[in-house]
Structure formats: C-alpha cells, structure tokens
C-alpha atoms as a PDB file:
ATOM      1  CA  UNK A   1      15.722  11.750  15.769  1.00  0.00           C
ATOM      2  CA  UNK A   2      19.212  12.294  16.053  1.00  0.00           C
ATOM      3  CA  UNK A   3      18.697  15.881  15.081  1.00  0.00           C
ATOM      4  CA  UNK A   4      21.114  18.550  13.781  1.00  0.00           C
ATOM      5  CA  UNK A   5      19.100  21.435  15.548  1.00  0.00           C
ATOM      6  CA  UNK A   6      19.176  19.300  19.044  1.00  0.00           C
ATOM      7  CA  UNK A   7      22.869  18.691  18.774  1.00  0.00           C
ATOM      8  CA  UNK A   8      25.937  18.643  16.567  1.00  0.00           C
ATOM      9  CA  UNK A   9      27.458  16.322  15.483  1.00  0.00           C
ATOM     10  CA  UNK A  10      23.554  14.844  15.379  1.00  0.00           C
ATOM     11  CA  UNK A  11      25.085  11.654  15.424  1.00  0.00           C
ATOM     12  CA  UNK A  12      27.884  11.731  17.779  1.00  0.00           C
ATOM     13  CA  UNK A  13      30.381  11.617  14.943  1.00  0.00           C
ATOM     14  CA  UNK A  14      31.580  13.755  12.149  1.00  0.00           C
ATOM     15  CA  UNK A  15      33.139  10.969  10.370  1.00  0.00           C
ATOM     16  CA  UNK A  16      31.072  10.133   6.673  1.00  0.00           C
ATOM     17  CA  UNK A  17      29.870  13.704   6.521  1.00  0.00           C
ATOM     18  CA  UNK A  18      27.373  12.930   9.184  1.00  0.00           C
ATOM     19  CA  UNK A  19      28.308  16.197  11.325  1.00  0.00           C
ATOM     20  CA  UNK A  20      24.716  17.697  10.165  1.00  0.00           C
ATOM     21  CA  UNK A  21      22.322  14.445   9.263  1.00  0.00           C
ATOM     22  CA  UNK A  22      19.403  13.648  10.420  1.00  0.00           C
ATOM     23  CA  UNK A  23      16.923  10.430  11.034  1.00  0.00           C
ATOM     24  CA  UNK A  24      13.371  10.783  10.272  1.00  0.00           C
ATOM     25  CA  UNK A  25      10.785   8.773  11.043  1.00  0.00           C
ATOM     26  CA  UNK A  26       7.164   8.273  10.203  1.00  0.00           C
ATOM     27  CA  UNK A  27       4.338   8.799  12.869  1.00  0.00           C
ATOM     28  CA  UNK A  28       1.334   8.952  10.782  1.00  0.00           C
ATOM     29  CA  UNK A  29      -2.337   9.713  13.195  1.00  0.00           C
ATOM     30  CA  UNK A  30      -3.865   6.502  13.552  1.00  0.00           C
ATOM     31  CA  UNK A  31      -0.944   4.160  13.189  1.00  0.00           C
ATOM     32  CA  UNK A  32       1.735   4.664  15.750  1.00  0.00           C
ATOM     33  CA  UNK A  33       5.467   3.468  15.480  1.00  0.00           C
ATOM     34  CA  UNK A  34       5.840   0.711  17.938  1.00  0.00           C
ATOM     35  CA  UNK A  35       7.272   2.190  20.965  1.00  0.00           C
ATOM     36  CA  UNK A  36      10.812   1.032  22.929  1.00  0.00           C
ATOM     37  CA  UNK A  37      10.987  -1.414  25.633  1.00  0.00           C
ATOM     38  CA  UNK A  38      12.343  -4.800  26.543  1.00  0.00           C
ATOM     39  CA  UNK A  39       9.776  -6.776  24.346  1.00  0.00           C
ATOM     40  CA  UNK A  40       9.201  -8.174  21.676  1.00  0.00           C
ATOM     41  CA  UNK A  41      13.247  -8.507  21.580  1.00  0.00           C
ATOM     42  CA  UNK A  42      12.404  -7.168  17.165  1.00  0.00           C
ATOM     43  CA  UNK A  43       9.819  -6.396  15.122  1.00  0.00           C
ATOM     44  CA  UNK A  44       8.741  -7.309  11.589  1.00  0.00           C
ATOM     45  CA  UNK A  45       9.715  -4.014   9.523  1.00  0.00           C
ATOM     46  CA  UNK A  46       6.093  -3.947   8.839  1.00  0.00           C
ATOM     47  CA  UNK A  47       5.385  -2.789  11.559  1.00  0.00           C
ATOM     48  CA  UNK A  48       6.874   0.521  11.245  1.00  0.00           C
ATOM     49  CA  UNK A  49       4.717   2.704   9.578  1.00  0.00           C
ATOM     50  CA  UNK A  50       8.100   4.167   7.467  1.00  0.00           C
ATOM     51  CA  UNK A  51       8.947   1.003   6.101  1.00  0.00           C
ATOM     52  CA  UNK A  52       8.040   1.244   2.426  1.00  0.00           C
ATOM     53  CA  UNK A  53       7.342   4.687   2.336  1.00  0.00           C
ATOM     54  CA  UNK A  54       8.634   6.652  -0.695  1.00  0.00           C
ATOM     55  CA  UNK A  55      11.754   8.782  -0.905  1.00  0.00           C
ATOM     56  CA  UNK A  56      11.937  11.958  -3.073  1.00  0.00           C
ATOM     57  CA  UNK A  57      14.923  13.910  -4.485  1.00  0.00           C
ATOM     58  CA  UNK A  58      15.408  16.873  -2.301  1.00  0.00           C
ATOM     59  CA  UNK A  59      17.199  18.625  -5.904  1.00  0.00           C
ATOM     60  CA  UNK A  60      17.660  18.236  -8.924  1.00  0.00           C
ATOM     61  CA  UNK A  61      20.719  16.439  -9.582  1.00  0.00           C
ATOM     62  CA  UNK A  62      22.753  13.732 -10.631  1.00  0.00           C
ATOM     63  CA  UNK A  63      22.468   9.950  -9.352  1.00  0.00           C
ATOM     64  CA  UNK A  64      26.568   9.256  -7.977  1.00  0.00           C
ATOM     65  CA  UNK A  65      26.294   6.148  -6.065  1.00  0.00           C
ATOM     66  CA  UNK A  66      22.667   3.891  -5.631  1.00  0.00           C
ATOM     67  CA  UNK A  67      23.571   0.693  -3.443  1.00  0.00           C
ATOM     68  CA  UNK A  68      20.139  -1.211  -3.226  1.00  0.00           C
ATOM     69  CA  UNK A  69      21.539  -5.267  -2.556  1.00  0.00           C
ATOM     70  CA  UNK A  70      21.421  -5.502   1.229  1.00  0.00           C
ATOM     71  CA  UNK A  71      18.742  -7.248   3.254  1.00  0.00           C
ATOM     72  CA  UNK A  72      16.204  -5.288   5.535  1.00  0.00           C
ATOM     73  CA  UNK A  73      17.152  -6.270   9.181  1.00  0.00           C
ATOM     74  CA  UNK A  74      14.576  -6.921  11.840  1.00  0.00           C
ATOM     75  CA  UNK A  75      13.867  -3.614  14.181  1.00  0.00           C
ATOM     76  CA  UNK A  76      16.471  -3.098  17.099  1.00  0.00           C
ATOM     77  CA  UNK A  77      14.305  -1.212  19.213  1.00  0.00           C
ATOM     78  CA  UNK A  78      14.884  -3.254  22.598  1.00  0.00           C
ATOM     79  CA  UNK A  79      17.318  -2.678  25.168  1.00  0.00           C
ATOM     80  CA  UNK A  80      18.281  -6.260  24.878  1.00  0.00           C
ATOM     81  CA  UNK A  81      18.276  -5.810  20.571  1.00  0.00           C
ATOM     82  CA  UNK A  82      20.065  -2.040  21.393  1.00  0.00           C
ATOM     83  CA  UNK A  83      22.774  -3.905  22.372  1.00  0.00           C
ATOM     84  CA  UNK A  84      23.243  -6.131  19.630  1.00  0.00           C
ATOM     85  CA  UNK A  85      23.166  -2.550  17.624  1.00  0.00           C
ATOM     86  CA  UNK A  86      26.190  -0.992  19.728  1.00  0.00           C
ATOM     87  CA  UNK A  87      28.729  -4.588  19.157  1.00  0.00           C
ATOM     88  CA  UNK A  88      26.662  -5.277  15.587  1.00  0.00           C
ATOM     89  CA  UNK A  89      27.801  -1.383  14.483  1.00  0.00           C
ATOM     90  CA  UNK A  90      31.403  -2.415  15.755  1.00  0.00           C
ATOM     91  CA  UNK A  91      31.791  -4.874  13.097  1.00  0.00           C
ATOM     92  CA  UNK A  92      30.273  -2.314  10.269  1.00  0.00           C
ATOM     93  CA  UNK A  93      32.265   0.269  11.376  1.00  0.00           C
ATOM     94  CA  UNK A  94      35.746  -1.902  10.614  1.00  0.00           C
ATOM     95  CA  UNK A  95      34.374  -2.901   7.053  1.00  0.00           C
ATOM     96  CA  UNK A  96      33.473   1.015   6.011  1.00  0.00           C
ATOM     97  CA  UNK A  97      30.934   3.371   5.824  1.00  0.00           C
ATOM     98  CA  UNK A  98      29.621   1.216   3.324  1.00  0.00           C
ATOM     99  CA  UNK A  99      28.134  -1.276   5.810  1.00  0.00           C
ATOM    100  CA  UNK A 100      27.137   1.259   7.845  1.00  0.00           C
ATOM    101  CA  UNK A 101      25.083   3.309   5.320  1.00  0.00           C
ATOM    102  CA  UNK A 102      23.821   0.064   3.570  1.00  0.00           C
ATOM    103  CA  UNK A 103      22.030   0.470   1.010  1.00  0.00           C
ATOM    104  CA  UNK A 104      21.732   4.201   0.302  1.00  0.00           C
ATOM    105  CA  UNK A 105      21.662   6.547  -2.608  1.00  0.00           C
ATOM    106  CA  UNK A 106      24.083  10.036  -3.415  1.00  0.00           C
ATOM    107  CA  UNK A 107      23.156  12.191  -5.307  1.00  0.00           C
ATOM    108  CA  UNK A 108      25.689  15.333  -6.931  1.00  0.00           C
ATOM    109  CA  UNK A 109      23.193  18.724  -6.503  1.00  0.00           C
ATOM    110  CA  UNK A 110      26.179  21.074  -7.686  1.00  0.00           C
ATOM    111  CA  UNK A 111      28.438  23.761  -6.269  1.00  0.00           C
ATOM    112  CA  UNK A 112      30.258  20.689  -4.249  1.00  0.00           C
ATOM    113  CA  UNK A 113      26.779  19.755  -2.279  1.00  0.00           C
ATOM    114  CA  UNK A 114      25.948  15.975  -2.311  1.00  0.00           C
ATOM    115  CA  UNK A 115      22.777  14.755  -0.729  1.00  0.00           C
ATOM    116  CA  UNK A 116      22.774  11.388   0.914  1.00  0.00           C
ATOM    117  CA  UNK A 117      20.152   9.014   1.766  1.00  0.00           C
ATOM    118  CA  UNK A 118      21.148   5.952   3.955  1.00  0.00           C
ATOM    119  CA  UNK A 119      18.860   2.640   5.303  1.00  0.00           C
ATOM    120  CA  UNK A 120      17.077   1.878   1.951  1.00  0.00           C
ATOM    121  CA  UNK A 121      15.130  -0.674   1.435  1.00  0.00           C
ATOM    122  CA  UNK A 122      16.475  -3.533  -0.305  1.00  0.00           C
ATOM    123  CA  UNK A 123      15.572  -3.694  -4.094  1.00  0.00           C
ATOM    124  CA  UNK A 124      13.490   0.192  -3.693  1.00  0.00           C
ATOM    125  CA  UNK A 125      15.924   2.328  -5.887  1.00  0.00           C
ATOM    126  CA  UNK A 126      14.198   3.616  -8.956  1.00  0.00           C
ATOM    127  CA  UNK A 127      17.101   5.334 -10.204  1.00  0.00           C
ATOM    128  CA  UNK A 128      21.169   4.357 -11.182  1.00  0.00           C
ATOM    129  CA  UNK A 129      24.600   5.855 -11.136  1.00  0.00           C
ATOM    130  CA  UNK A 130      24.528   8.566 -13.612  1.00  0.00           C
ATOM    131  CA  UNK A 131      21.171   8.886 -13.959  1.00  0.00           C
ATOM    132  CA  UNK A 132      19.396  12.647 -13.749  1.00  0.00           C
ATOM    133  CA  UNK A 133      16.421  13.531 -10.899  1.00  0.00           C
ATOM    134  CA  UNK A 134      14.097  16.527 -10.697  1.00  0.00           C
ATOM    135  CA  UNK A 135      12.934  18.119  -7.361  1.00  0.00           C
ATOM    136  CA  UNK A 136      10.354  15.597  -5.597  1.00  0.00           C
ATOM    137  CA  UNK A 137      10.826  13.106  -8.272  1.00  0.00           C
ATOM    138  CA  UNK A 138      10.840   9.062  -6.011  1.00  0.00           C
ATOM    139  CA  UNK A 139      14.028   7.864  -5.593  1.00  0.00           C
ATOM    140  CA  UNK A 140      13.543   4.651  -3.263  1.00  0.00           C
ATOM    141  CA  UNK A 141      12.019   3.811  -0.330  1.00  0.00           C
ATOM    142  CA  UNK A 142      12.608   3.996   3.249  1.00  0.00           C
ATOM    143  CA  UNK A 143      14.200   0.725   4.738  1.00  0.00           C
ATOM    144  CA  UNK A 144      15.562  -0.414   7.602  1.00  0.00           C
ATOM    145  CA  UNK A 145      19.373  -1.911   6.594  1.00  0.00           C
ATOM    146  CA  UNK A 146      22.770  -1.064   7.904  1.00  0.00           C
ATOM    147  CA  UNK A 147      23.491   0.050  11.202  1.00  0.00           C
ATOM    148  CA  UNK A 148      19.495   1.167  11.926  1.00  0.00           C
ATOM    149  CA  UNK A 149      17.769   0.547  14.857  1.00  0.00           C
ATOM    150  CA  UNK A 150      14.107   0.473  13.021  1.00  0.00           C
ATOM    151  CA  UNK A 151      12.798   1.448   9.095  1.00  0.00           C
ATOM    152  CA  UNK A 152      13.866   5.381   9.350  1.00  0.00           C
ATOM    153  CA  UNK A 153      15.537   7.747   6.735  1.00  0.00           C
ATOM    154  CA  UNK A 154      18.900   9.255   7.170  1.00  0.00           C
ATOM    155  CA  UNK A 155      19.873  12.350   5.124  1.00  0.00           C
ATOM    156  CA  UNK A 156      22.760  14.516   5.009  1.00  0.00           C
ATOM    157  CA  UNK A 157      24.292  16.941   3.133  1.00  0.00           C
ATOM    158  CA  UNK A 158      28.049  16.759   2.557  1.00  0.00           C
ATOM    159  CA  UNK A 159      30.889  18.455   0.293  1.00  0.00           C
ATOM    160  CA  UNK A 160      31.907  15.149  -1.311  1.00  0.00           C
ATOM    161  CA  UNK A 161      30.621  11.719  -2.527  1.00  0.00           C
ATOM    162  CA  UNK A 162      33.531   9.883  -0.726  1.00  0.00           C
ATOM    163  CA  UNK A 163      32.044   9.332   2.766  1.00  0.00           C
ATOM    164  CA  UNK A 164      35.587   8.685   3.760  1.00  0.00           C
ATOM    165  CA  UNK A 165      36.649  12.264   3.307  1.00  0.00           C
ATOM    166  CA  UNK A 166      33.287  14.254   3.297  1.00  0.00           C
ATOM    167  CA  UNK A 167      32.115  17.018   5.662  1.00  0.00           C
ATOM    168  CA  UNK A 168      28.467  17.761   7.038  1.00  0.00           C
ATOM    169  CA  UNK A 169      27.134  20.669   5.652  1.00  0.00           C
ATOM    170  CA  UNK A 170      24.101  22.273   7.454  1.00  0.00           C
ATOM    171  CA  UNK A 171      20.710  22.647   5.473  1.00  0.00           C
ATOM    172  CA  UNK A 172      16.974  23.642   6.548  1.00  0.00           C
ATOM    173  CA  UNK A 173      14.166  22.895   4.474  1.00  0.00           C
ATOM    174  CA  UNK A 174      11.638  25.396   3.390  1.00  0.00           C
ATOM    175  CA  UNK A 175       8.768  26.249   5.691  1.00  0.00           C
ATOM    176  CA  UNK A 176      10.412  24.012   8.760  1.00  0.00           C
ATOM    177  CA  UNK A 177      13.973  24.892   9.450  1.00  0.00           C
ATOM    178  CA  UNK A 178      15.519  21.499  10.882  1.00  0.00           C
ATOM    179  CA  UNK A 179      13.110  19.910  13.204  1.00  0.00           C
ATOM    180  CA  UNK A 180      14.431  19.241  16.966  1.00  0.00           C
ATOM    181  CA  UNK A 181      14.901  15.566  18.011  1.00  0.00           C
ATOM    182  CA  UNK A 182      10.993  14.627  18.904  1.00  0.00           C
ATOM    183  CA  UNK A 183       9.642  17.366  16.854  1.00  0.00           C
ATOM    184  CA  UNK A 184       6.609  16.512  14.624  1.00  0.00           C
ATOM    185  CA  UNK A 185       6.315  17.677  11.353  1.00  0.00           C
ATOM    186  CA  UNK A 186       4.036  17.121   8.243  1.00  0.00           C
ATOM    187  CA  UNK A 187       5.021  16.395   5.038  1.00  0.00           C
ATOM    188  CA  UNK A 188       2.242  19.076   3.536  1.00  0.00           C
ATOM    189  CA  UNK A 189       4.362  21.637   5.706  1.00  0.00           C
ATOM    190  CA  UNK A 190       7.382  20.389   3.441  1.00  0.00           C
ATOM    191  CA  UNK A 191       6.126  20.707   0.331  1.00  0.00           C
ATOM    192  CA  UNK A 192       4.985  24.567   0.729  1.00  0.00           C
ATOM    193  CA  UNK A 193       7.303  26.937  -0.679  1.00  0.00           C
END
C-alpha cells in the first residue's frame, strides 16, 4: 500500500523522507486481513494477521534512533474510524514526525543511506541506539502506533536520520523490484538473491 512504484511521493508528501516509502502488509493464505467498511467502527490489532510479525534489518548497520514506548492503537479501517485518522493525524502532524512515526527504529547503513521503520509495536525492539545489526537479523515487530490506519510496516530509505530534513531515496529489493500498491508478494521471493 501506498506504494513508491504506483506513485511518488507514495505518501502524498515528501516531508520526513517519505518521498519513496512504502506500507506493507501481511495477507498470509488462510487468514485474511479484515477488509474496509463501515463496521465494526475498529478492530482488536489481533486481528490483523501483521500484528506481531517480526521485522528484519534490511543491512547491516548501525542502530541511530529505536523509539519503542507508545501504545498500539485500535485499527482505523472504517470510514467512520478513517476520519478520526485524517483530524487524529492533524494533531500528530503539529507535535513532529515523532508522533507520526511512533514508535519506529533508524538504522545508519553507510554512504549517507538510513533505513527507517515506522508503526512498531510497543515494547518489540530487540535492539538500542548504537547498537550493530547484520542482514536479516529481527529488529522488532510490526505494530500498529502513530498515525496507522491498521498493524502494517512502513519503510523508507532516506539521506539523513533527522526526519525533519531527510530526503526519500528510491530502493528495490532483490528478486521483486518495488511492488505496486495491491501487489502480492512472498517473503521466500525476498529472501532469494
């Protein structure tokens, strides 16, 4: 969802390096995400198949900012709950990208590339500020705080830590490209270099 390869910026915005992120979220067979509509007014996160689910380092590279405090916010996946989203991200977007991101990890992968990973769930991080990760190594897991409509991922590459001055930078990922808004993918696909 919100997709760099269906339109940039993917998220309507450049500001907080967001020209080129994306939202993923899971749709394992057998256990469908609950679908959109005008009820229940929110769900239990639970009841998102992503919610939980781990989060690996995309590089190797070093932990700059891991913000894991904030509470997991029912789903907002009703028009009436939508709503609340659009005057609720209002108010986040006056305090900083902070509130908007949530809790959400940066990582420094070199050559002035910084990977960011936004909507964690509260209490998930495995790692700290200054801390070293390996390729694939589990990071957190995927939550649904800050200005998120259900338990998703967002990720983004950007040129600097400080959301208040970084840029999107594009990336693909080996053996996928950058999926289209809608577009399935498998994690085995992911994995195969």
């Amino acid at each position: 969802m919100n997709s760099p390869a269906s339109k940039v910026p993917s998220h309507g915005v450049r500001a907080y390096g967001q020209a080129y992120a994306i939202d993923l979220v899971a749709e394992p067979v057998g256990r469908p995400r609950p679908g959109f509509g005008w009820w229940p007014l929110a769900r239990r996160n639970r009841d998102f198949p992503a919610f939980g689910a781990p989060l690996l380092a995309v590089a190797d590279g070093t932990v700059v900012r891991a913000v894991g405090r904030n509470r997991d916010h029912l789903s907002r996946n009703s028009y009436p709950a939508l709503l609340y989203l659009v005057f609720e991200g209002l108010f986040r977007e006056i305090v900083g990208p902070g509130q908007i991101l949530s809790n959400h990890l940066i990582l420094d992968l070199g050559d002035g590339r910084h990977a960011a990973y936004a909507h964690l769930r509260r209490g998930s991080l495995l790692v700290r500020a200054g801390d070293r990760v390996r390729t694939g190594q589990p990071v957190a897991e995927r939550g649904n705080s800050g200005n998120s409509s259900e338990p998703h991922v967002h990720f983004q590459l950007m040129d600097n830590p400080d959301l208040d001055v970084a840029r999107g930078i594009p990336f693909t990922w080996w053996g996928i490209g950058v999926p289209a808004n809608g577009e399935v993918f498998s994690v085995e696909a992911a994995t195969t270099r």
